[in-house]
PDB file of N, CA and C in Angstrom:
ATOM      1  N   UNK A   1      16.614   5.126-113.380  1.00  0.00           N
ATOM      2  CA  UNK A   1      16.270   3.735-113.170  1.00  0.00           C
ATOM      3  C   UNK A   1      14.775   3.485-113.318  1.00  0.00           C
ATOM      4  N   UNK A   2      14.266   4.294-113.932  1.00  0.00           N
ATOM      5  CA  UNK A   2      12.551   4.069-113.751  1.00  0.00           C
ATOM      6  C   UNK A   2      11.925   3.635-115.503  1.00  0.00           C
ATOM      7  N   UNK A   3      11.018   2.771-115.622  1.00  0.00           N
ATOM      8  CA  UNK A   3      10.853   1.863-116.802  1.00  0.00           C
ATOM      9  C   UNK A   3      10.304   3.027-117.194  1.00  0.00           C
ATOM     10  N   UNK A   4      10.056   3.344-118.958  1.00  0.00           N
ATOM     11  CA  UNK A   4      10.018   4.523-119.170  1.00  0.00           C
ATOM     12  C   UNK A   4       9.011   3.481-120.703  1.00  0.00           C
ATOM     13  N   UNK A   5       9.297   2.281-121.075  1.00  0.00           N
ATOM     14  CA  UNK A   5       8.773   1.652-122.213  1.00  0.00           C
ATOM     15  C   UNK A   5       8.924   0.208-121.895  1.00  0.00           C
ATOM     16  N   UNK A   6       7.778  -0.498-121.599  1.00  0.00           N
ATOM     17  CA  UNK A   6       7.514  -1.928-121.615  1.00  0.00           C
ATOM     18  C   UNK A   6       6.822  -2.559-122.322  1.00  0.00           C
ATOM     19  N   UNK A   7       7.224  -3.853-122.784  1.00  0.00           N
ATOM     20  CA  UNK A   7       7.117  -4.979-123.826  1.00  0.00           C
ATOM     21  C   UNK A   7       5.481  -5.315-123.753  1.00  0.00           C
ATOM     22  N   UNK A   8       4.681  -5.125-122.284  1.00  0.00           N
ATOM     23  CA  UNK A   8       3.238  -5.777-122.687  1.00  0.00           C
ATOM     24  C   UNK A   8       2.408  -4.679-122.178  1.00  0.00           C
ATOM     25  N   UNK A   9       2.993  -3.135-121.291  1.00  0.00           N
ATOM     26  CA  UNK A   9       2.075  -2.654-120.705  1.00  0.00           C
ATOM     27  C   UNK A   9       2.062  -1.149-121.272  1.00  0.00           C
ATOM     28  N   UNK A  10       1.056  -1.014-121.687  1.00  0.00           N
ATOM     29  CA  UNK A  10       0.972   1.069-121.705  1.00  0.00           C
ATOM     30  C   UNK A  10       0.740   1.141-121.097  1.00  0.00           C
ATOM     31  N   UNK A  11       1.554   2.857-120.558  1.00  0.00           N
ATOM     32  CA  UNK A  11       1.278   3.560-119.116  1.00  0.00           C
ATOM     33  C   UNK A  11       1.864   4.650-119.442  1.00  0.00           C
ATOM     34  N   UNK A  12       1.469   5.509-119.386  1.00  0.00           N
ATOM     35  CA  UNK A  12       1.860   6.992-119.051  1.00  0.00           C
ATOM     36  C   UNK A  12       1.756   7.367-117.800  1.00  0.00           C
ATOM     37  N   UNK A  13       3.289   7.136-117.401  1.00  0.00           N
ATOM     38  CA  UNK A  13       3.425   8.296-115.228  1.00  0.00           C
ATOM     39  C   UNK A  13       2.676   9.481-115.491  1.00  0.00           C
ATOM     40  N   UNK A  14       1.296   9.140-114.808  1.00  0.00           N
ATOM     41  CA  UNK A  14       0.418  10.482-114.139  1.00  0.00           C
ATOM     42  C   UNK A  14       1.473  10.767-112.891  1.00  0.00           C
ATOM     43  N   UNK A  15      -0.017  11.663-111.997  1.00  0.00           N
ATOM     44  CA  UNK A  15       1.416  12.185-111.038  1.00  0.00           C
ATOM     45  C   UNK A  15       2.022  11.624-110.011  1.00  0.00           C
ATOM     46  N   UNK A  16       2.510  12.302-109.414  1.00  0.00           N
ATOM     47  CA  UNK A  16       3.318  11.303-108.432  1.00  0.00           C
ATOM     48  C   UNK A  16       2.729  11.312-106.959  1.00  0.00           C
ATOM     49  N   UNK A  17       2.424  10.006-106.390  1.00  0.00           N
ATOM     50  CA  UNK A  17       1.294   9.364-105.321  1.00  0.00           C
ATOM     51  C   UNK A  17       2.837   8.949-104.542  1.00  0.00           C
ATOM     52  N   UNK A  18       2.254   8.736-103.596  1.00  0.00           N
ATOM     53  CA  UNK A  18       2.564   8.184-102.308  1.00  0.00           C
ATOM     54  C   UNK A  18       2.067   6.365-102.159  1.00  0.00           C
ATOM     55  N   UNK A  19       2.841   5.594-101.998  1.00  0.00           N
ATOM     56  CA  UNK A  19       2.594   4.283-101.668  1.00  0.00           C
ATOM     57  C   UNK A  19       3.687   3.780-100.205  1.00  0.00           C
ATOM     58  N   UNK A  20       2.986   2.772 -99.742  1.00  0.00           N
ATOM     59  CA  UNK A  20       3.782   2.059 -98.949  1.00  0.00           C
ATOM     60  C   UNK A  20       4.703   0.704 -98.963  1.00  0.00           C
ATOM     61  N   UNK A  21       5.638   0.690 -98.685  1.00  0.00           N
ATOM     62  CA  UNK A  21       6.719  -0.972 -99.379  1.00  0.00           C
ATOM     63  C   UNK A  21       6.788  -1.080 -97.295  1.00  0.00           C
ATOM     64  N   UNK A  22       6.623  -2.086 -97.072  1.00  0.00           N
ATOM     65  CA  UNK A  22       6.996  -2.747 -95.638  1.00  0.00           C
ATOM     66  C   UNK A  22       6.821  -1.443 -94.952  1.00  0.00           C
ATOM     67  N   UNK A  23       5.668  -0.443 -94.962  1.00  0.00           N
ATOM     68  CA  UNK A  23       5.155   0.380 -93.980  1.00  0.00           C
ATOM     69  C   UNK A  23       6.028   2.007 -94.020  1.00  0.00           C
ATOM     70  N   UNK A  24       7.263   1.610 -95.079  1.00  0.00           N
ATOM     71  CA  UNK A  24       7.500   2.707 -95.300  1.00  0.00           C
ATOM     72  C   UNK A  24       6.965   3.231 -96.223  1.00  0.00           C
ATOM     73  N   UNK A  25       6.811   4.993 -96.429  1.00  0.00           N
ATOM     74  CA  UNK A  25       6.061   5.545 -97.550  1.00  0.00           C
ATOM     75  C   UNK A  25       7.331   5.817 -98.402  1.00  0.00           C
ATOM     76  N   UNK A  26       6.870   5.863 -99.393  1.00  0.00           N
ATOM     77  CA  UNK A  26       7.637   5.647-100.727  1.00  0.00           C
ATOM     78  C   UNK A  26       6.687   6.675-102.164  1.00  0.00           C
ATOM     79  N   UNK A  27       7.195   7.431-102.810  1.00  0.00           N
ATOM     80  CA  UNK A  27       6.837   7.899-103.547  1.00  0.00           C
ATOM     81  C   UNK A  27       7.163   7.422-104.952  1.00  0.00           C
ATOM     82  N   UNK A  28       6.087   6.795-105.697  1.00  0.00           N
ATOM     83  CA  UNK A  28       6.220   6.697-107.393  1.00  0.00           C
ATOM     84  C   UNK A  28       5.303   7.731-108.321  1.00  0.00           C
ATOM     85  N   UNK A  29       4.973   6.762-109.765  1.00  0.00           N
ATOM     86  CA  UNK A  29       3.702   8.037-110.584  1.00  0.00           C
ATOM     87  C   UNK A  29       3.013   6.698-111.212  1.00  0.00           C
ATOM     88  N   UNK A  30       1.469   7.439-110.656  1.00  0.00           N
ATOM     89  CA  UNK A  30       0.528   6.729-110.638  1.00  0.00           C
ATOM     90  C   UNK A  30       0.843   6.098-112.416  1.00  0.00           C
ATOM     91  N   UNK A  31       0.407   4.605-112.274  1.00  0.00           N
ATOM     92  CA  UNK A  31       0.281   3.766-113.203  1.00  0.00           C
ATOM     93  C   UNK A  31       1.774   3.159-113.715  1.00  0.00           C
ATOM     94  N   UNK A  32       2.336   3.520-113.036  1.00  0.00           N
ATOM     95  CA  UNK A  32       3.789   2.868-113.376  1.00  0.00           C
ATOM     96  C   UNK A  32       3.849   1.358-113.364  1.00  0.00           C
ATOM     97  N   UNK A  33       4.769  -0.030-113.711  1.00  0.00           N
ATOM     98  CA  UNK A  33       4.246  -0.953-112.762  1.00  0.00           C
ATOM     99  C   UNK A  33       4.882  -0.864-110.945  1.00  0.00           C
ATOM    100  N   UNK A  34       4.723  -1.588-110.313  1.00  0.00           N
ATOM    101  CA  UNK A  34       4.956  -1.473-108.756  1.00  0.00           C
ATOM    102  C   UNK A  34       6.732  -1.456-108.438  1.00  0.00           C
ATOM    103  N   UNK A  35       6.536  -2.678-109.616  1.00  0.00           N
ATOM    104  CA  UNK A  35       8.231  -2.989-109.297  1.00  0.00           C
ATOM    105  C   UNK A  35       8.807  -1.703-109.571  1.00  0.00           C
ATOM    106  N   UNK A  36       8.701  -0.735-110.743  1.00  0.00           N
ATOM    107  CA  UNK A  36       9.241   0.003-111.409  1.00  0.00           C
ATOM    108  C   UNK A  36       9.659   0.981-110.003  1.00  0.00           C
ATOM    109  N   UNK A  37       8.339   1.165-109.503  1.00  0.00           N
ATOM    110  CA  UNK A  37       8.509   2.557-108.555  1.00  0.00           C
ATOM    111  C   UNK A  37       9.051   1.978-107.497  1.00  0.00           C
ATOM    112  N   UNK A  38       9.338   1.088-107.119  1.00  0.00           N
ATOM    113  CA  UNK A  38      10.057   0.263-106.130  1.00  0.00           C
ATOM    114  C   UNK A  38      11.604   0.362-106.167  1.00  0.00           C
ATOM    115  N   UNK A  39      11.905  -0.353-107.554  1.00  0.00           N
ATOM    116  CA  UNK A  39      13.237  -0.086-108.140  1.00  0.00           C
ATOM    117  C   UNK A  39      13.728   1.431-107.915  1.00  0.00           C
ATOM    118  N   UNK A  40      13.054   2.806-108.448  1.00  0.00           N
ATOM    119  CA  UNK A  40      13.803   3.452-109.038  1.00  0.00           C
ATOM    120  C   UNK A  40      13.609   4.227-107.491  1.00  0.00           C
ATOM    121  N   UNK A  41      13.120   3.686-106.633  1.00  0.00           N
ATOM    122  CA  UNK A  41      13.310   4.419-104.860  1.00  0.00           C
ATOM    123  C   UNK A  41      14.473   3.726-104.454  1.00  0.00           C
ATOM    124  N   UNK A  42      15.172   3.039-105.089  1.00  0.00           N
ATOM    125  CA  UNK A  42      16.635   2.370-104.827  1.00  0.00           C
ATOM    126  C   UNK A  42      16.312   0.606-104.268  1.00  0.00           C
ATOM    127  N   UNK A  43      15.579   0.199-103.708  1.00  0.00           N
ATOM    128  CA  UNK A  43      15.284  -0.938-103.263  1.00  0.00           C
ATOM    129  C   UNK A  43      15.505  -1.723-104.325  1.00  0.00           C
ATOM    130  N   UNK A  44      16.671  -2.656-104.105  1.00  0.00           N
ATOM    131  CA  UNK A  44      16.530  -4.077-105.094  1.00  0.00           C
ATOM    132  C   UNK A  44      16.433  -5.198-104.913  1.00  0.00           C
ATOM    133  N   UNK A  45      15.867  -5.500-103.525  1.00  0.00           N
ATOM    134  CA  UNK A  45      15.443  -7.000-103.457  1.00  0.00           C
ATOM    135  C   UNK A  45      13.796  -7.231-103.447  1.00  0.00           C
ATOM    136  N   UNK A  46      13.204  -7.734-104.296  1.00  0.00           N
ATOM    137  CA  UNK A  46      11.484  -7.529-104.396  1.00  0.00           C
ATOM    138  C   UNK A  46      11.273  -9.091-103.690  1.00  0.00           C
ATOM    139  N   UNK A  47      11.920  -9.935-102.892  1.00  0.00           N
ATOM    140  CA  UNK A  47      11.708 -10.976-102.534  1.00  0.00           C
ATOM    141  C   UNK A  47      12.738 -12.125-102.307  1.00  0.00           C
ATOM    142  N   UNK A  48      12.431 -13.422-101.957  1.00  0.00           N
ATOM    143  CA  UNK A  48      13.103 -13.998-101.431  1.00  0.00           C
ATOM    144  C   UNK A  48      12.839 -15.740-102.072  1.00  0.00           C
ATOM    145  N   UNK A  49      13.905 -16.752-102.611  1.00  0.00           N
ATOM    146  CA  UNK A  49      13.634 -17.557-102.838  1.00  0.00           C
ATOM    147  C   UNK A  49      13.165 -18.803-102.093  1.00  0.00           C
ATOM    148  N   UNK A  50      12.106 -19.403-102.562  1.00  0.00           N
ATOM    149  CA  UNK A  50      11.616 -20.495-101.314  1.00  0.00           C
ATOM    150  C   UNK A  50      12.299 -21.199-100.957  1.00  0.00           C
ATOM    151  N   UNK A  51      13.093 -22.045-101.164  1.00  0.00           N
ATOM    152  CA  UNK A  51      14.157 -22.674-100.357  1.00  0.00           C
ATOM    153  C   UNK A  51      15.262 -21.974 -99.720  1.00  0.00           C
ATOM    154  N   UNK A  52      16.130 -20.934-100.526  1.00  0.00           N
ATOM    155  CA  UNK A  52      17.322 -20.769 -99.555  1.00  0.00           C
ATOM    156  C   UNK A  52      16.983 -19.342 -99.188  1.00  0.00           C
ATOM    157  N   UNK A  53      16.024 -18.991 -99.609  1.00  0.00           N
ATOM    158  CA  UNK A  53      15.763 -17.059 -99.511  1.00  0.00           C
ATOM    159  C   UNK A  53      16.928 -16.735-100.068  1.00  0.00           C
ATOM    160  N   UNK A  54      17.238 -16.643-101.453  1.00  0.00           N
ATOM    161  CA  UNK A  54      18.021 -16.043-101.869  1.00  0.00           C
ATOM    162  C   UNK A  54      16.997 -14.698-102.364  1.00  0.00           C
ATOM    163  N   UNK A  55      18.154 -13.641-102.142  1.00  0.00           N
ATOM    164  CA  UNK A  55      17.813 -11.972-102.734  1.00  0.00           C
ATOM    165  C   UNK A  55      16.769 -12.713-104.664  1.00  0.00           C
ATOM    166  N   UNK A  56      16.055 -11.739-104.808  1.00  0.00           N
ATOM    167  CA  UNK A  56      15.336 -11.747-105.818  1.00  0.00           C
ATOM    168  C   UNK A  56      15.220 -10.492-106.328  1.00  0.00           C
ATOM    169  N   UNK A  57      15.193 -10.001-107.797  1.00  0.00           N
ATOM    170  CA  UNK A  57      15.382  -8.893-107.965  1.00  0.00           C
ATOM    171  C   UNK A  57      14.262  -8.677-109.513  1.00  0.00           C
ATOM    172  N   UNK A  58      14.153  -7.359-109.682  1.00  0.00           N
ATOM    173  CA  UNK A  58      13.648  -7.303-110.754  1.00  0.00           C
ATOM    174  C   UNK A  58      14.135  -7.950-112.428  1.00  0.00           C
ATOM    175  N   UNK A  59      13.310  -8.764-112.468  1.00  0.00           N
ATOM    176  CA  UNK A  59      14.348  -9.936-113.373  1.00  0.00           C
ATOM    177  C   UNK A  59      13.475 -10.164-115.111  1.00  0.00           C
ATOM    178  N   UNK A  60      12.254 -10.459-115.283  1.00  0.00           N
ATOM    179  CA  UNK A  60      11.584 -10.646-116.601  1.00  0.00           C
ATOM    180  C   UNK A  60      10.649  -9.070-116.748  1.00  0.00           C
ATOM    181  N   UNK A  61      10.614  -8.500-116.169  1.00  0.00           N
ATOM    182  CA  UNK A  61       9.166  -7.851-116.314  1.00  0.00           C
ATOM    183  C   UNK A  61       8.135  -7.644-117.362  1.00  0.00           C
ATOM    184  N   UNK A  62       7.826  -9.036-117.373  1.00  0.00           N
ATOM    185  CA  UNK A  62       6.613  -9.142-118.421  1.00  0.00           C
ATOM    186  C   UNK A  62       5.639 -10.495-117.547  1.00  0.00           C
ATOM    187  N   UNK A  63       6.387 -10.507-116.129  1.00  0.00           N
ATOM    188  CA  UNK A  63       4.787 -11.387-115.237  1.00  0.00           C
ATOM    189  C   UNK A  63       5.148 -12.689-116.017  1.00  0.00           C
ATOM    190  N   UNK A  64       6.113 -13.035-116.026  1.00  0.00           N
ATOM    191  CA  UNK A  64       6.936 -14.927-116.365  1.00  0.00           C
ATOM    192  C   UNK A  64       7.364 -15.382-115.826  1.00  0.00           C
ATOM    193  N   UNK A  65       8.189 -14.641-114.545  1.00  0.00           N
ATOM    194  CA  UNK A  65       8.685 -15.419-113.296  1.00  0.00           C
ATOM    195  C   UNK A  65       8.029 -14.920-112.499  1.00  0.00           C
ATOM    196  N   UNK A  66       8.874 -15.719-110.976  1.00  0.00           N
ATOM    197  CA  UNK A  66       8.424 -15.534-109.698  1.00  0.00           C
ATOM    198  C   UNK A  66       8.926 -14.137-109.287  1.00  0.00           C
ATOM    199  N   UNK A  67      10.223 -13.703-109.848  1.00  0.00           N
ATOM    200  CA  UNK A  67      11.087 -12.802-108.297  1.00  0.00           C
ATOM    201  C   UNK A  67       9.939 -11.367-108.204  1.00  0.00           C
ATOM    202  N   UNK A  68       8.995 -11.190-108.451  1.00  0.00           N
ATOM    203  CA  UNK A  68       8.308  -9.843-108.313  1.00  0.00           C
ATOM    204  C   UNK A  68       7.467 -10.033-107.475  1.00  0.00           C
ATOM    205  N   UNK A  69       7.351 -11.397-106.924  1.00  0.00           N
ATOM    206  CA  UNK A  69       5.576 -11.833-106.195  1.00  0.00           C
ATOM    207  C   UNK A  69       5.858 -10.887-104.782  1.00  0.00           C
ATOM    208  N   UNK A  70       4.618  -9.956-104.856  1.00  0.00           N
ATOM    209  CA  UNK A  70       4.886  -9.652-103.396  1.00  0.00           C
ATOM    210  C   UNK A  70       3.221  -9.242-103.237  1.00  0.00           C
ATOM    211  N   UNK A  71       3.174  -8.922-101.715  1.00  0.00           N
ATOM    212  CA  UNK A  71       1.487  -9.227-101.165  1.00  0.00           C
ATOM    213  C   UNK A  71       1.468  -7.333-101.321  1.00  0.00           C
ATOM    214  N   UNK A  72      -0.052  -7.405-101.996  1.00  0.00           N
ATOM    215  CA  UNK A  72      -0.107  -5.798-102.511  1.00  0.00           C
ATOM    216  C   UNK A  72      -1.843  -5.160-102.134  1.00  0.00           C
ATOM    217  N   UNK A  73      -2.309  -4.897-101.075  1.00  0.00           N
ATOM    218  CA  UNK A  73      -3.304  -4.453-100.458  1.00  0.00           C
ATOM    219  C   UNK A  73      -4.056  -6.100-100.096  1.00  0.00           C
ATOM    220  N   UNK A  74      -2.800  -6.716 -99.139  1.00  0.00           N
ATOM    221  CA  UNK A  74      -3.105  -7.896 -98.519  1.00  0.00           C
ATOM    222  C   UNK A  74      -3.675  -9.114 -99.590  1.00  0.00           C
ATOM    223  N   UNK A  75      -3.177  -8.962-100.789  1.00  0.00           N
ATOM    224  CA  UNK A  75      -3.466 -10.302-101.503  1.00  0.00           C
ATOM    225  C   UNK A  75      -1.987 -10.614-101.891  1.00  0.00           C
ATOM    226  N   UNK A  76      -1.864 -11.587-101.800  1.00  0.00           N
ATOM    227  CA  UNK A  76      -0.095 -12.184-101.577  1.00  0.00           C
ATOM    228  C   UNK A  76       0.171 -12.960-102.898  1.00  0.00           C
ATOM    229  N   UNK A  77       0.859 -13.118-103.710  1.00  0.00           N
ATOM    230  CA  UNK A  77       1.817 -13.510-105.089  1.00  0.00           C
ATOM    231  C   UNK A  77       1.176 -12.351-106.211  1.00  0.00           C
ATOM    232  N   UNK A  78       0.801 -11.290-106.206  1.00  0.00           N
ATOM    233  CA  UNK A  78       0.985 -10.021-106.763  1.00  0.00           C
ATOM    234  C   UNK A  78       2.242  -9.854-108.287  1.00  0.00           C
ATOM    235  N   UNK A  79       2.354 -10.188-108.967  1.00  0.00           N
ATOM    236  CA  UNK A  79       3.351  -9.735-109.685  1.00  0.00           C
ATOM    237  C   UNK A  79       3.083  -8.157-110.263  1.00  0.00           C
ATOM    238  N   UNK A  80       4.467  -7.980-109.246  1.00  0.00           N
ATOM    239  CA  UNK A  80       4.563  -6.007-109.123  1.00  0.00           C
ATOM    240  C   UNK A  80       5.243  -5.730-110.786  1.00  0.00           C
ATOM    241  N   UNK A  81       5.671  -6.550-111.332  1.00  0.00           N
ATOM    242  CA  UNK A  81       6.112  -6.007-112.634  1.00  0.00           C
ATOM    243  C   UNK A  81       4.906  -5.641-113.549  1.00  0.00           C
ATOM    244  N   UNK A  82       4.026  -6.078-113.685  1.00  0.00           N
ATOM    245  CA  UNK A  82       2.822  -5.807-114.567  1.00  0.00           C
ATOM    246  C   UNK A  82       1.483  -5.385-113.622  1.00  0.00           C
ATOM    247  N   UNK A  83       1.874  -4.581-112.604  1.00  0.00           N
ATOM    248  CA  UNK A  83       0.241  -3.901-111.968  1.00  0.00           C
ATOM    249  C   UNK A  83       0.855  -2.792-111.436  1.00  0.00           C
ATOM    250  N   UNK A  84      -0.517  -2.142-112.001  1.00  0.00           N
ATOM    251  CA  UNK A  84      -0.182  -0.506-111.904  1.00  0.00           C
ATOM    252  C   UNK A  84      -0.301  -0.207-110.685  1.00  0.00           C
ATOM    253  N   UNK A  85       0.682   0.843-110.404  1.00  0.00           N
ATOM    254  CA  UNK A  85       0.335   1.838-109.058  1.00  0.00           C
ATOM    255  C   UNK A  85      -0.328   2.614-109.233  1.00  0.00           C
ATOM    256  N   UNK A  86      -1.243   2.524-107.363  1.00  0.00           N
ATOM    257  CA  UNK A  86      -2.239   3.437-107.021  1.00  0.00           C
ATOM    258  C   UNK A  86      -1.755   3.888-105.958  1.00  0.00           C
ATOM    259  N   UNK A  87      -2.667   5.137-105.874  1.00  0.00           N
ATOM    260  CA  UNK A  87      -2.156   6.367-104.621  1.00  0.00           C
ATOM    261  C   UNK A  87      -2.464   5.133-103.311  1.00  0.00           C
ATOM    262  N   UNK A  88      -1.587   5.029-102.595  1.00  0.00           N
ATOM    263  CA  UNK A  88      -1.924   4.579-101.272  1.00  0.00           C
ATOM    264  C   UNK A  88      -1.616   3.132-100.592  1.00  0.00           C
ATOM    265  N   UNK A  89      -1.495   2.438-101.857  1.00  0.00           N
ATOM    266  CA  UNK A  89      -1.170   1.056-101.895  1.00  0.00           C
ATOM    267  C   UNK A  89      -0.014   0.297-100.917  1.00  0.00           C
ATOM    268  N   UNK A  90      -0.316  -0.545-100.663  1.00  0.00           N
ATOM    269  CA  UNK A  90       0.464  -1.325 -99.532  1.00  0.00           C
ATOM    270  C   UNK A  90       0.852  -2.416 -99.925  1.00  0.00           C
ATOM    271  N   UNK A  91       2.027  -2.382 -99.707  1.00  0.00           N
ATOM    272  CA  UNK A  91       3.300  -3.356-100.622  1.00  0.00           C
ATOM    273  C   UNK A  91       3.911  -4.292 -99.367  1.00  0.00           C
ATOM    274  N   UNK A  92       4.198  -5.243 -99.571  1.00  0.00           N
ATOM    275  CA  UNK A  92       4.709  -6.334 -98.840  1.00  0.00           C
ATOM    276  C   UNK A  92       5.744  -7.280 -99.297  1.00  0.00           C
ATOM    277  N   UNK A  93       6.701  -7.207 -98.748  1.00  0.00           N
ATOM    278  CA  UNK A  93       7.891  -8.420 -99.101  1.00  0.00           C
ATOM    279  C   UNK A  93       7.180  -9.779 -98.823  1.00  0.00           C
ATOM    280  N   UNK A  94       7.363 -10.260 -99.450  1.00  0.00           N
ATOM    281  CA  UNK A  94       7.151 -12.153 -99.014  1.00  0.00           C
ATOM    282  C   UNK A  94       8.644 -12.927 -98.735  1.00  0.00           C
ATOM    283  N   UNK A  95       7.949 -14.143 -98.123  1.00  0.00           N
ATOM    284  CA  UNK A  95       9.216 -15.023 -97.366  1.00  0.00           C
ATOM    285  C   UNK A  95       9.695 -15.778 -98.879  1.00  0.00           C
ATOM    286  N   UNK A  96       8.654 -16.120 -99.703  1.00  0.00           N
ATOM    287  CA  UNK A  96       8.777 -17.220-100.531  1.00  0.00           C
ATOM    288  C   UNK A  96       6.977 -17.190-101.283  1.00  0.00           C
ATOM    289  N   UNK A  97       6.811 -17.990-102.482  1.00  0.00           N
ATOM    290  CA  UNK A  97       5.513 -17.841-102.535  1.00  0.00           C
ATOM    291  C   UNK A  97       3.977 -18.730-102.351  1.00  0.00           C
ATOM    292  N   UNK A  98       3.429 -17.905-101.688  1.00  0.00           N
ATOM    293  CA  UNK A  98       2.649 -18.317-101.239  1.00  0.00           C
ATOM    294  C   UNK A  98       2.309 -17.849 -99.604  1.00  0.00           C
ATOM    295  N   UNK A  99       3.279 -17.121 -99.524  1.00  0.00           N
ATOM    296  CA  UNK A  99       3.497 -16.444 -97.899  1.00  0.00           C
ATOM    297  C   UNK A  99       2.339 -15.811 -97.771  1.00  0.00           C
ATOM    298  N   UNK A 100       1.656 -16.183 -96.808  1.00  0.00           N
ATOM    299  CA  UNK A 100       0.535 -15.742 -95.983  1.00  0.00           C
ATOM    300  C   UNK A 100       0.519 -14.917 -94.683  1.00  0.00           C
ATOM    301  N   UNK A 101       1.643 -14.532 -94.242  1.00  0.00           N
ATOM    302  CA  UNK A 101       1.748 -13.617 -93.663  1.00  0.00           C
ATOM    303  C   UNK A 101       1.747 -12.707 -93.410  1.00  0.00           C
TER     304      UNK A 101
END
């Protein structure tokens, strides 16, 4: 399940880092995008829709929609489909976007 060839980003998986999703640690490879290493740790909801919070999932990954926005070393609407992972990084679900919480 892990993106291996994408439409706007080069990346070659260096090695494999340690990140955090909602305080749990989670292991991907550095430079992947976020969503990717998110996804392929089994997690498939990257968020929640603003009106009804419906489940949101990895859906365009080329950074065209919303469902990827999540808060990523405390800056919040992040699109995890097109930004690379770094060792250490802190990942956050949002309510909807614009969540400041």
């Amino acid at each position: 399940m892990r993106i291996k060839e994408h439409p706007i980003l080069e990346f070659y998986p260096g090695k494999k880092i340690r990140f955090y999703l909602d305080g749990k640690e989670m292991e991907g490879y550095e430079g992947e995008p976020i969503a990717s290493a998110i996804v392929a740790a089994g997690v498939k909801v990257l968020s929640r829709s603003i009106k009804y919070h419906r489940p949101r999932g990895f859906f365009c990954a080329i950074g065209k929609c919303s469902s990827c926005l999540m808060k990523v070393n405390g800056i919040p609407n992040v699109r995890t489909c097109v930004t690379k992972l770094e060792e250490g990084m802190k990942i956050e679900t949002q309510k909807g976007k614009g969540d400041f919480n």
